[in-house]
PDB file of N, CA and C in Angstrom:
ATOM      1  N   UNK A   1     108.875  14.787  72.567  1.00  0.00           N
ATOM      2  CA  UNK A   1     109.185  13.459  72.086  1.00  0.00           C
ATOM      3  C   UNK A   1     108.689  13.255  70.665  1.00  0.00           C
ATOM      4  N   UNK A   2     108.926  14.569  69.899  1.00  0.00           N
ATOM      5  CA  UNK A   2     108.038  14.416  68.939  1.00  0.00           C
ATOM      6  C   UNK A   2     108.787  13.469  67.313  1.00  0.00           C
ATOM      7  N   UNK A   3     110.149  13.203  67.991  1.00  0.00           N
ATOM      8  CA  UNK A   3     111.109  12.533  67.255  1.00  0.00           C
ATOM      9  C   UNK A   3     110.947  10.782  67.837  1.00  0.00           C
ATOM     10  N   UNK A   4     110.787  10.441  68.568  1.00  0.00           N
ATOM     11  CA  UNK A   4     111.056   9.609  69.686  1.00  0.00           C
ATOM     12  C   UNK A   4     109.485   8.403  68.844  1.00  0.00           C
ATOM     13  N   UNK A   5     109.706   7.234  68.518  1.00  0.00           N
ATOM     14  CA  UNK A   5     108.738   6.359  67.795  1.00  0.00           C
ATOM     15  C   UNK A   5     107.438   6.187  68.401  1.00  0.00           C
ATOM     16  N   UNK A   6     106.570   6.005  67.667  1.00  0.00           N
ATOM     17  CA  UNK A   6     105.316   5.461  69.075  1.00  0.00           C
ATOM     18  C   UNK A   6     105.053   4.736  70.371  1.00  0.00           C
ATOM     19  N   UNK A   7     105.826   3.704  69.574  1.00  0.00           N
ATOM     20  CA  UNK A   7     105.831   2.544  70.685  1.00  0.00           C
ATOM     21  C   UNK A   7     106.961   2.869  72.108  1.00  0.00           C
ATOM     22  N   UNK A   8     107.459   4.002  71.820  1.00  0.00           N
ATOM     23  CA  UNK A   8     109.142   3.749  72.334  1.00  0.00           C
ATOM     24  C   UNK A   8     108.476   5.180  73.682  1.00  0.00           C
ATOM     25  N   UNK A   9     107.713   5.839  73.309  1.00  0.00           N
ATOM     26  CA  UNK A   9     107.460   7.347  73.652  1.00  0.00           C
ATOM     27  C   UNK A   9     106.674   6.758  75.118  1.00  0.00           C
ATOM     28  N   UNK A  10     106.086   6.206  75.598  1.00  0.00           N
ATOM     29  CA  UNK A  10     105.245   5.384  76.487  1.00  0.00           C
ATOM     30  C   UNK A  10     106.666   5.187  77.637  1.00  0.00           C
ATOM     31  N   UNK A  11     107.431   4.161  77.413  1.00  0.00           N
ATOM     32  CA  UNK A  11     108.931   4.174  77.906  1.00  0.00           C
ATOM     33  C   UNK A  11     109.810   4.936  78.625  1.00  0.00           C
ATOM     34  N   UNK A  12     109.800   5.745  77.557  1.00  0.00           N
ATOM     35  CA  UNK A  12     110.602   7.311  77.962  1.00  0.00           C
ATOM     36  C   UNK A  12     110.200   8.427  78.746  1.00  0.00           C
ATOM     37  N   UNK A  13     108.353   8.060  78.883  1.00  0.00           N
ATOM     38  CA  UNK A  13     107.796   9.356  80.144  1.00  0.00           C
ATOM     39  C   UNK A  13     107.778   8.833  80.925  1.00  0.00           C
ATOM     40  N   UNK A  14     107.958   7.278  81.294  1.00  0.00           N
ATOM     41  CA  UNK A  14     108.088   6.368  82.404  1.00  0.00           C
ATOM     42  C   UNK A  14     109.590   6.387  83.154  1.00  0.00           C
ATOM     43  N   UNK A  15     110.327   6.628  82.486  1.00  0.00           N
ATOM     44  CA  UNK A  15     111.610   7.232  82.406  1.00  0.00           C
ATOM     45  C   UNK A  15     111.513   7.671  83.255  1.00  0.00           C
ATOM     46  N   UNK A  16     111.507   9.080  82.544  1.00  0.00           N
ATOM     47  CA  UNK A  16     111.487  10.225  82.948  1.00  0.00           C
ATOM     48  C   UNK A  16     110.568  10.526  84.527  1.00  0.00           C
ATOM     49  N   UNK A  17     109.447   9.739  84.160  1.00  0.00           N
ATOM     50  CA  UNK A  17     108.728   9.934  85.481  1.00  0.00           C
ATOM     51  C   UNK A  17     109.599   9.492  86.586  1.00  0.00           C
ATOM     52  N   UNK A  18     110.101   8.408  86.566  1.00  0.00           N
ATOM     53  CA  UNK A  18     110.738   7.686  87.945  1.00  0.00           C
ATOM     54  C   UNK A  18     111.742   8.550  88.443  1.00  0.00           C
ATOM     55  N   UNK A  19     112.869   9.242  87.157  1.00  0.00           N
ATOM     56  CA  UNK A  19     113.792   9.899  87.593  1.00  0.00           C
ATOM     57  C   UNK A  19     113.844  11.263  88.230  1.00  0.00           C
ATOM     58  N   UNK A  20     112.334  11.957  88.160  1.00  0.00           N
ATOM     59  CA  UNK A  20     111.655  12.770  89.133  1.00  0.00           C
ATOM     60  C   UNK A  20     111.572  12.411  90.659  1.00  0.00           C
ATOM     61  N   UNK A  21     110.590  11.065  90.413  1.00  0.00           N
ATOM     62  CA  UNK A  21     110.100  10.580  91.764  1.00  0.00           C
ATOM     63  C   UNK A  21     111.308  10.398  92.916  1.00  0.00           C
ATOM     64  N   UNK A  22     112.468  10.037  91.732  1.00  0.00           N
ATOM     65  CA  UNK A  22     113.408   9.580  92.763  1.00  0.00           C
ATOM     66  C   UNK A  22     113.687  10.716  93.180  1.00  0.00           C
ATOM     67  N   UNK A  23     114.189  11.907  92.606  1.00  0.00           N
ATOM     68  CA  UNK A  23     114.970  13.115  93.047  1.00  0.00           C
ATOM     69  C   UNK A  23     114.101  13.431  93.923  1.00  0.00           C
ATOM     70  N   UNK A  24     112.373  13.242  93.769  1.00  0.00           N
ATOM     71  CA  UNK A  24     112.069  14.030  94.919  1.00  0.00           C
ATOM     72  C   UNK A  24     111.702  12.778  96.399  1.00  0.00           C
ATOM     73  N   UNK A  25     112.141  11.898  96.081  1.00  0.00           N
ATOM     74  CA  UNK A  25     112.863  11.113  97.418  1.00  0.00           C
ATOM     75  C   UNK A  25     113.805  11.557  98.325  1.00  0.00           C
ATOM     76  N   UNK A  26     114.761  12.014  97.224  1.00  0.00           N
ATOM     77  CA  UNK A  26     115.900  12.518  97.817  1.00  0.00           C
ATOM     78  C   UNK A  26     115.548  13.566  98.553  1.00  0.00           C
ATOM     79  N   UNK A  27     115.194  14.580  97.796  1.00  0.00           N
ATOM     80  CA  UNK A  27     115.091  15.699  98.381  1.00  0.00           C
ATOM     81  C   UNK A  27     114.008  15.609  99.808  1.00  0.00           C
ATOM     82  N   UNK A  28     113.026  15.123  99.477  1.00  0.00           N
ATOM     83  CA  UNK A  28     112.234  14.860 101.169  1.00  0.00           C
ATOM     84  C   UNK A  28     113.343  14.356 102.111  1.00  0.00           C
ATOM     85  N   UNK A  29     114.096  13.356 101.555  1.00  0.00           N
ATOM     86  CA  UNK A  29     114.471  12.472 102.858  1.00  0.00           C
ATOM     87  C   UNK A  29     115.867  13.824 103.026  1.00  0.00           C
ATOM     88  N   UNK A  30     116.507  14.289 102.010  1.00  0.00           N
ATOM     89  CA  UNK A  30     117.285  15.223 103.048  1.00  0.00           C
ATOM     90  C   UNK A  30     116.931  16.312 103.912  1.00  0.00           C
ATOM     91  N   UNK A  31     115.704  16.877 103.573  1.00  0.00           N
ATOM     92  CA  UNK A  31     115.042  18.135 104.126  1.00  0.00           C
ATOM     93  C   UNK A  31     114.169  17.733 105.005  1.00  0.00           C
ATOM     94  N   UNK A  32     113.944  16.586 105.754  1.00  0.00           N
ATOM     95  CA  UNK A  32     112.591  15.770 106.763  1.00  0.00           C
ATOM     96  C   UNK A  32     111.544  15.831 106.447  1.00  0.00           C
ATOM     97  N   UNK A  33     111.621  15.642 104.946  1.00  0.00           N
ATOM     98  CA  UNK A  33     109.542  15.648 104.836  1.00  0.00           C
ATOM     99  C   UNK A  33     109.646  13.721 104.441  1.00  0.00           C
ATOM    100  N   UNK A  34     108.361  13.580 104.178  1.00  0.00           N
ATOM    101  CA  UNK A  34     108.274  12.124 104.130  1.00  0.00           C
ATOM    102  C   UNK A  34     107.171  12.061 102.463  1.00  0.00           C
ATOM    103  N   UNK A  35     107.592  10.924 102.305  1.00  0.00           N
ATOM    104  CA  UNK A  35     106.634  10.973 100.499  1.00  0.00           C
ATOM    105  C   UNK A  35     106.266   9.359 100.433  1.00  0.00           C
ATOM    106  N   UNK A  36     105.540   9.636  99.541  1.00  0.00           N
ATOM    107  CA  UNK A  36     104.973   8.458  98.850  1.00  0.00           C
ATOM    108  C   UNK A  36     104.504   8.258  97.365  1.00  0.00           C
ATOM    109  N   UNK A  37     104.502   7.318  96.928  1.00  0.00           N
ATOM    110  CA  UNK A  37     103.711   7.330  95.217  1.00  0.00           C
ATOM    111  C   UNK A  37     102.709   6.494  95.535  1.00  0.00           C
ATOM    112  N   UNK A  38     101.518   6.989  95.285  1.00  0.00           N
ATOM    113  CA  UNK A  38     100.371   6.223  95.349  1.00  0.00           C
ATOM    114  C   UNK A  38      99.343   6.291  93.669  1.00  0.00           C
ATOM    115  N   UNK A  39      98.487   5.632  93.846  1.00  0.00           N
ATOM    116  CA  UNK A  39      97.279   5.476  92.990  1.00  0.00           C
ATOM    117  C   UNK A  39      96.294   6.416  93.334  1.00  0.00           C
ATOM    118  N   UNK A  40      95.833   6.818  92.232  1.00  0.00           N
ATOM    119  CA  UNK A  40      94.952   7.970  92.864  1.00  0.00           C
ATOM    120  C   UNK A  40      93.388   7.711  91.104  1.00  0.00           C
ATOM    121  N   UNK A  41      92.299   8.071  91.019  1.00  0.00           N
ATOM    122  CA  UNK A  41      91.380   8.130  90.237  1.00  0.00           C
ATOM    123  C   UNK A  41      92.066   9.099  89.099  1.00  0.00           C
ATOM    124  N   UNK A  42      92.487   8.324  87.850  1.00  0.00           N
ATOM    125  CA  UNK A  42      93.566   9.687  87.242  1.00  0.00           C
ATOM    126  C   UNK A  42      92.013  10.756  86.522  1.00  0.00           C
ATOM    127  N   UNK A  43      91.032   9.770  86.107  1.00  0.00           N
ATOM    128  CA  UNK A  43      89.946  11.028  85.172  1.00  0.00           C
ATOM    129  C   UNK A  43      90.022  12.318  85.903  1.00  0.00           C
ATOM    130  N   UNK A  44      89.766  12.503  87.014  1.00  0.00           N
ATOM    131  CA  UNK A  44      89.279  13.938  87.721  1.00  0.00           C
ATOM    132  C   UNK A  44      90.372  14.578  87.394  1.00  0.00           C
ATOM    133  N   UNK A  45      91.381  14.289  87.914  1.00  0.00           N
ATOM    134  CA  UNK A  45      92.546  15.162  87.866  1.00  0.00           C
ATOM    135  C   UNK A  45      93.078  15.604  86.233  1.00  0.00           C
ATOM    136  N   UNK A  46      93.010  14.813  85.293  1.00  0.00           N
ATOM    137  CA  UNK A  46      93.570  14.829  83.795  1.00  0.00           C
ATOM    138  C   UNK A  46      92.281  16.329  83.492  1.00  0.00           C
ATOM    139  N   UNK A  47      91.204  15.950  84.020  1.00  0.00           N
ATOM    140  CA  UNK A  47      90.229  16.836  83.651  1.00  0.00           C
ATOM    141  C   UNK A  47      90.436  18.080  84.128  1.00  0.00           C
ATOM    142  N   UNK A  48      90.616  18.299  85.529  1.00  0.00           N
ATOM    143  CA  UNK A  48      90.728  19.441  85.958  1.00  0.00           C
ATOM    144  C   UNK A  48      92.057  20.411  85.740  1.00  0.00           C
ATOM    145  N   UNK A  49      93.133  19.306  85.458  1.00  0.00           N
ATOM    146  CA  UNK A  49      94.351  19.917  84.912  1.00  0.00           C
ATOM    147  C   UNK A  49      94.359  20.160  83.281  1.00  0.00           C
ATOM    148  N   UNK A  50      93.008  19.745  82.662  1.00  0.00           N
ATOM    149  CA  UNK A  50      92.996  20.423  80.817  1.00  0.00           C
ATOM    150  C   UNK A  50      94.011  19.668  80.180  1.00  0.00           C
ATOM    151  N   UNK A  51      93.989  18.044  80.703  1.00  0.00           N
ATOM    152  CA  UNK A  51      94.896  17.714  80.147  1.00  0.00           C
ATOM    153  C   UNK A  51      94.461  17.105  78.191  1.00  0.00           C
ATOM    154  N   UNK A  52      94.934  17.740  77.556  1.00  0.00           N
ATOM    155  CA  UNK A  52      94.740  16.735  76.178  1.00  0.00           C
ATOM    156  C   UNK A  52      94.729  15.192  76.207  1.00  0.00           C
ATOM    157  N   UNK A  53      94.133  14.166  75.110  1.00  0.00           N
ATOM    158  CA  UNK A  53      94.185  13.020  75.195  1.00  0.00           C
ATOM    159  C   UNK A  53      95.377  12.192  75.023  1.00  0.00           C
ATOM    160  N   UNK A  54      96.047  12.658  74.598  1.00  0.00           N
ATOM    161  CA  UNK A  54      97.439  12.490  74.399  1.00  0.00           C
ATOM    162  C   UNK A  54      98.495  12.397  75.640  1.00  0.00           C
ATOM    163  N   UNK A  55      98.142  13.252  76.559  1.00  0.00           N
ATOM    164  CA  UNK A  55      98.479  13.690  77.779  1.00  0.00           C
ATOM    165  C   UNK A  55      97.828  12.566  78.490  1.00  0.00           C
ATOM    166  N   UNK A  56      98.669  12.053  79.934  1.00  0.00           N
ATOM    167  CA  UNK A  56      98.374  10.648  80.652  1.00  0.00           C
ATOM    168  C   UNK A  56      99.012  11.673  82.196  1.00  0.00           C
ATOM    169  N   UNK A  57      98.510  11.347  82.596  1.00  0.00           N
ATOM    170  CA  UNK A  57      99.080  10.787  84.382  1.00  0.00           C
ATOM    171  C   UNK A  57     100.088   9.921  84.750  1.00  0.00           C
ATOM    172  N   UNK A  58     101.050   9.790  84.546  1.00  0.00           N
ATOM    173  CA  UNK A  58     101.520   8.414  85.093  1.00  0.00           C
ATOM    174  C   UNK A  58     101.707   8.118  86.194  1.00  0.00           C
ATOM    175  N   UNK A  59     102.158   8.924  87.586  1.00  0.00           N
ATOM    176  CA  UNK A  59     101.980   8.316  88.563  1.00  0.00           C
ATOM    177  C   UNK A  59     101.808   9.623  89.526  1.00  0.00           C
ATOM    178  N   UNK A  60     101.208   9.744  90.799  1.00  0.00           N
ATOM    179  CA  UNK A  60     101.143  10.722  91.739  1.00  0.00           C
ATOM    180  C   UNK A  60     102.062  10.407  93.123  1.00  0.00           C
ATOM    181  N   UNK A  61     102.579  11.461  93.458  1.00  0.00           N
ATOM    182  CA  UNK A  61     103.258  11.737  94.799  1.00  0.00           C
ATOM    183  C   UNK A  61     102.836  12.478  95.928  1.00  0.00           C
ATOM    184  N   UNK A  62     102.821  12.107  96.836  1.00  0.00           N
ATOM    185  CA  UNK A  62     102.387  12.611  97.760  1.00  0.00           C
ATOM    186  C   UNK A  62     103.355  13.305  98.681  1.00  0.00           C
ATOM    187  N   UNK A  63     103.700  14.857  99.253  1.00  0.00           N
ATOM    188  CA  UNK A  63     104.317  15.017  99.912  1.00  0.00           C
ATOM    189  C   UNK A  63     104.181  15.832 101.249  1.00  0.00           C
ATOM    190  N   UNK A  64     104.715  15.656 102.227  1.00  0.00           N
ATOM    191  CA  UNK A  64     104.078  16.063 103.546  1.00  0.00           C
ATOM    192  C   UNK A  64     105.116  15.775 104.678  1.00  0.00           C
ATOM    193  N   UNK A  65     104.587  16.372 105.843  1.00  0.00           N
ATOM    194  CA  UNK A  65     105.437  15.981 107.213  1.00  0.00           C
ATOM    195  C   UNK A  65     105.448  14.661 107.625  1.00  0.00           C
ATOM    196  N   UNK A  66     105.909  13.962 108.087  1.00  0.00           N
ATOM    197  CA  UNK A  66     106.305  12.631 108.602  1.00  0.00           C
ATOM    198  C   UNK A  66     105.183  12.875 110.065  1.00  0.00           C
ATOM    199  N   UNK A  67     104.514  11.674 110.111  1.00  0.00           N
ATOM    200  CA  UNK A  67     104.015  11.408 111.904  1.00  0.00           C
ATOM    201  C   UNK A  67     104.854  12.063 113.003  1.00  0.00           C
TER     202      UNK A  67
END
């Protein structure tokens, strides 16, 4: 996004994020797994994944067998 304005770049990984989350909706609900997007403590994880400051979390999924 290295073309993409400051303000505008925030937007566009939000984008982008959802249009993941959704596909992998899809894909659980056609294959019988079950998902979720939850909140999770992002420091640990940004840390343990080496993420730069620049670099964010935006949202986590959870995926697994259904009850």
């Amino acid at each position: 996004m290295t073309k993409a304005e400051a303000e505008t770049r925030r937007f566009y990984a939000s984008f982008d994020a959802g249009c993941v989350c959704q596909n992998v909706y899809l894909f659980c609900a056609s294959t019988g797994l079950a998902t979720v997007v939850h909140d999770l403590d992002r420091s640990p994880l940004a840390s343990g994944l080496k993420l730069r400051p620049e670099q964010q979390i935006i949202m986590t999924q959870a995926v697994g067998y259904p009850k």
